[in-house]
Structures are given as structure tokens and as C-alpha cells.
C-alpha atoms as a PDB file:
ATOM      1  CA  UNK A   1      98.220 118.630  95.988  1.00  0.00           C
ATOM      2  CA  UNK A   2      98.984 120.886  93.272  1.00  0.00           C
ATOM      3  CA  UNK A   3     102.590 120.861  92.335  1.00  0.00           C
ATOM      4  CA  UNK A   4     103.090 118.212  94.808  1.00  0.00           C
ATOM      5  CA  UNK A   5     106.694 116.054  94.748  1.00  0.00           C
ATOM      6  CA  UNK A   6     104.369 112.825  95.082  1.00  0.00           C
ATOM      7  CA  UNK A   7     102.700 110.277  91.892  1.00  0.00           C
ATOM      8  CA  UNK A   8      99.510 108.820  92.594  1.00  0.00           C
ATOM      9  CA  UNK A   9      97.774 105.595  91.535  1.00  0.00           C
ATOM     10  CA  UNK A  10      94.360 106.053  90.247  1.00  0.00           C
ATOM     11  CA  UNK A  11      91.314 104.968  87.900  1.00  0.00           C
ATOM     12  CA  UNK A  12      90.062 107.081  85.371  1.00  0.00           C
ATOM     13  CA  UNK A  13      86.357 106.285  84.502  1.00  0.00           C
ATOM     14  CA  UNK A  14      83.874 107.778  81.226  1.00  0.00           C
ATOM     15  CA  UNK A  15      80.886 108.901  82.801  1.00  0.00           C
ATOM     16  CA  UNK A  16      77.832 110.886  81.976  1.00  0.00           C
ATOM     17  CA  UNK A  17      76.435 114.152  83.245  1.00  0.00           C
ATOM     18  CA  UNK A  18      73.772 112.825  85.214  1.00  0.00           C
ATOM     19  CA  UNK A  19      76.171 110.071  86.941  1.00  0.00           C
ATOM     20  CA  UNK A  20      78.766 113.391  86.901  1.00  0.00           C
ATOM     21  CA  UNK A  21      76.569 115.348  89.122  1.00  0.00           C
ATOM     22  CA  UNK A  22      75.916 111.845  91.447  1.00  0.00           C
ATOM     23  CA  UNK A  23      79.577 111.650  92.170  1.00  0.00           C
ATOM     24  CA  UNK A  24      79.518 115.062  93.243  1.00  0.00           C
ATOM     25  CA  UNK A  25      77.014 114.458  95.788  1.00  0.00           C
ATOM     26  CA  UNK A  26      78.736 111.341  96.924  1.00  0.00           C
ATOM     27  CA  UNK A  27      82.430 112.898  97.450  1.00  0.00           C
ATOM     28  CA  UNK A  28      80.939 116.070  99.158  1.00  0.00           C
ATOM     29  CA  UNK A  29      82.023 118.413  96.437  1.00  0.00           C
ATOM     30  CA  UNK A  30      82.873 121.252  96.626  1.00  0.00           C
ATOM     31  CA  UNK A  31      82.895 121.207 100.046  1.00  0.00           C
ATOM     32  CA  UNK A  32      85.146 118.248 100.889  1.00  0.00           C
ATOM     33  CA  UNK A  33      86.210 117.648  97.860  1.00  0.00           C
ATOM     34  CA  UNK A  34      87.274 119.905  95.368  1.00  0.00           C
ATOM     35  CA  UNK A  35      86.639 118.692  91.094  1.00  0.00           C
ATOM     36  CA  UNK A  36      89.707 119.456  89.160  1.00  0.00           C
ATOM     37  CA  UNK A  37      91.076 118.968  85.954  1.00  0.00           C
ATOM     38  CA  UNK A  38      94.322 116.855  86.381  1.00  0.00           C
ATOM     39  CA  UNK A  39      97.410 116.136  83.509  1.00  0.00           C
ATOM     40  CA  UNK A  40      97.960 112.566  83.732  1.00  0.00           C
ATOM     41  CA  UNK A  41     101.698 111.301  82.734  1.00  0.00           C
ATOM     42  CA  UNK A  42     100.534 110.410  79.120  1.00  0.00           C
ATOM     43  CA  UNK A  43      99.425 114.137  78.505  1.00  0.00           C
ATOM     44  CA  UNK A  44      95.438 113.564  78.784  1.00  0.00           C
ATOM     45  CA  UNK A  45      93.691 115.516  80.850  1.00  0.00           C
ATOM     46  CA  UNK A  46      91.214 114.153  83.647  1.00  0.00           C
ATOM     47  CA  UNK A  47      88.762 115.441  86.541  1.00  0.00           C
ATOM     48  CA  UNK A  48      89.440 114.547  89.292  1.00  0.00           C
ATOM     49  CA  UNK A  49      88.863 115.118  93.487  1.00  0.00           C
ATOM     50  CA  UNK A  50      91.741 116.729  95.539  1.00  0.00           C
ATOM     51  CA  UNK A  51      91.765 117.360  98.819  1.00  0.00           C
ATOM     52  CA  UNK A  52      92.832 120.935 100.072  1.00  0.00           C
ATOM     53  CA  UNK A  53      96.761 121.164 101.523  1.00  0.00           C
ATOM     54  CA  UNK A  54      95.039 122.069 104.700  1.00  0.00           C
ATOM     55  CA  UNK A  55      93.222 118.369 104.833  1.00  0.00           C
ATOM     56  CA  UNK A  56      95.964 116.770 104.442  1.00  0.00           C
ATOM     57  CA  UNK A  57      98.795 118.486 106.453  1.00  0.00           C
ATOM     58  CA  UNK A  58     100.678 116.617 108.921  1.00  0.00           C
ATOM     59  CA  UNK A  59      99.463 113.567 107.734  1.00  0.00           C
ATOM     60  CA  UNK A  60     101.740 110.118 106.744  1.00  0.00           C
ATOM     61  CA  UNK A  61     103.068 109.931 102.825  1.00  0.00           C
ATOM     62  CA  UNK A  62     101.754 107.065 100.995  1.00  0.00           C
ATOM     63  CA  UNK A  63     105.291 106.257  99.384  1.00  0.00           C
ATOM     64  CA  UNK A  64     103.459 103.691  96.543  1.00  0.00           C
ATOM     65  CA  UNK A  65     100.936 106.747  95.703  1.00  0.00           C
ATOM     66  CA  UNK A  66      98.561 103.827  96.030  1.00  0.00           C
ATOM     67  CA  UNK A  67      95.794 104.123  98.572  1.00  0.00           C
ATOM     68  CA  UNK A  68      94.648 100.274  98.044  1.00  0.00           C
ATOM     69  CA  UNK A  69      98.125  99.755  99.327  1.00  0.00           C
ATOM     70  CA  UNK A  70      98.528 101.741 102.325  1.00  0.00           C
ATOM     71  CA  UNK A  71      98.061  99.450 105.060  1.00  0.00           C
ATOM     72  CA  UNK A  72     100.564  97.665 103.755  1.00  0.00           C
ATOM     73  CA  UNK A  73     103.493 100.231 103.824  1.00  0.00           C
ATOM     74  CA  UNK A  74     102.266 101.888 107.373  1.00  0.00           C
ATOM     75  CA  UNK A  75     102.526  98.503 108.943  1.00  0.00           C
ATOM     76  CA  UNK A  76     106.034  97.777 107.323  1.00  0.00           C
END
């Protein structure tokens, strides 16, 4: 979320247009996902798919930031 208190791990990828538009499709924007331009820690600037506060209320904090690594920490 926007002006959250939480990092997050990610991947940053160079991609086309065309393959732009396909990831779209996949991740259901804009109607699950929402494309955004992000400010990584470095100072670039990224797009990238957030969820709206709405999805995600109520639900656990991943303390890492890293989804990959979730499991982990809810089963700790």
C-alpha cells in the first residue's frame, strides 16, 4: 500500500510493450490489480501491481516483505 510502514522484496524486469500489455491481461489489471509507478530504495522508478487497501485488510503481515518466504514465517 501506498505510504505503507512495510519493505517489500521484489524483481524488477525490462519488458516490451507488447509483453507490457500481456502482463496486464495475466494480473487482471486494472481490475485486480492496479499498474503503478513505484520509487524503489535506490531512487529509480518502477511499475509495478498493488493491490487495493481494501484487498488486503485484515490480512497477516509478511514481516520479511518476501512472499517466496511466507510459509516460512506463518508456520514459525
Amino acid at each position: 500500500m501506498r505510504g505503507g510502514e512495510h519493505a517489500v522484496a521484489g524483481e524488477v524486469y525490462a519488458v516490451d510493450e507488447p509483453t507490457l500489455a500481456a502482463l496486464d491481461r495475466l494480473e487482471g489489471h486494472p481490475r485486480f490489480y492496479r499498474s503503478s509507478r513505484f520509487a524503489l530504495e535506490g531512487g529509480a522508478t518502477v511499475e509495478t501491481y498493488l493491490l487495493a487497501p481494501e484487498q488486503v485488510e485484515g490480512l497477516p503481515v509478511i514481516d520479511s516483505g518476501s512472499w517466496r518466504a511466507r510459509s516460512k514465517e506463518w508456520r514459525a
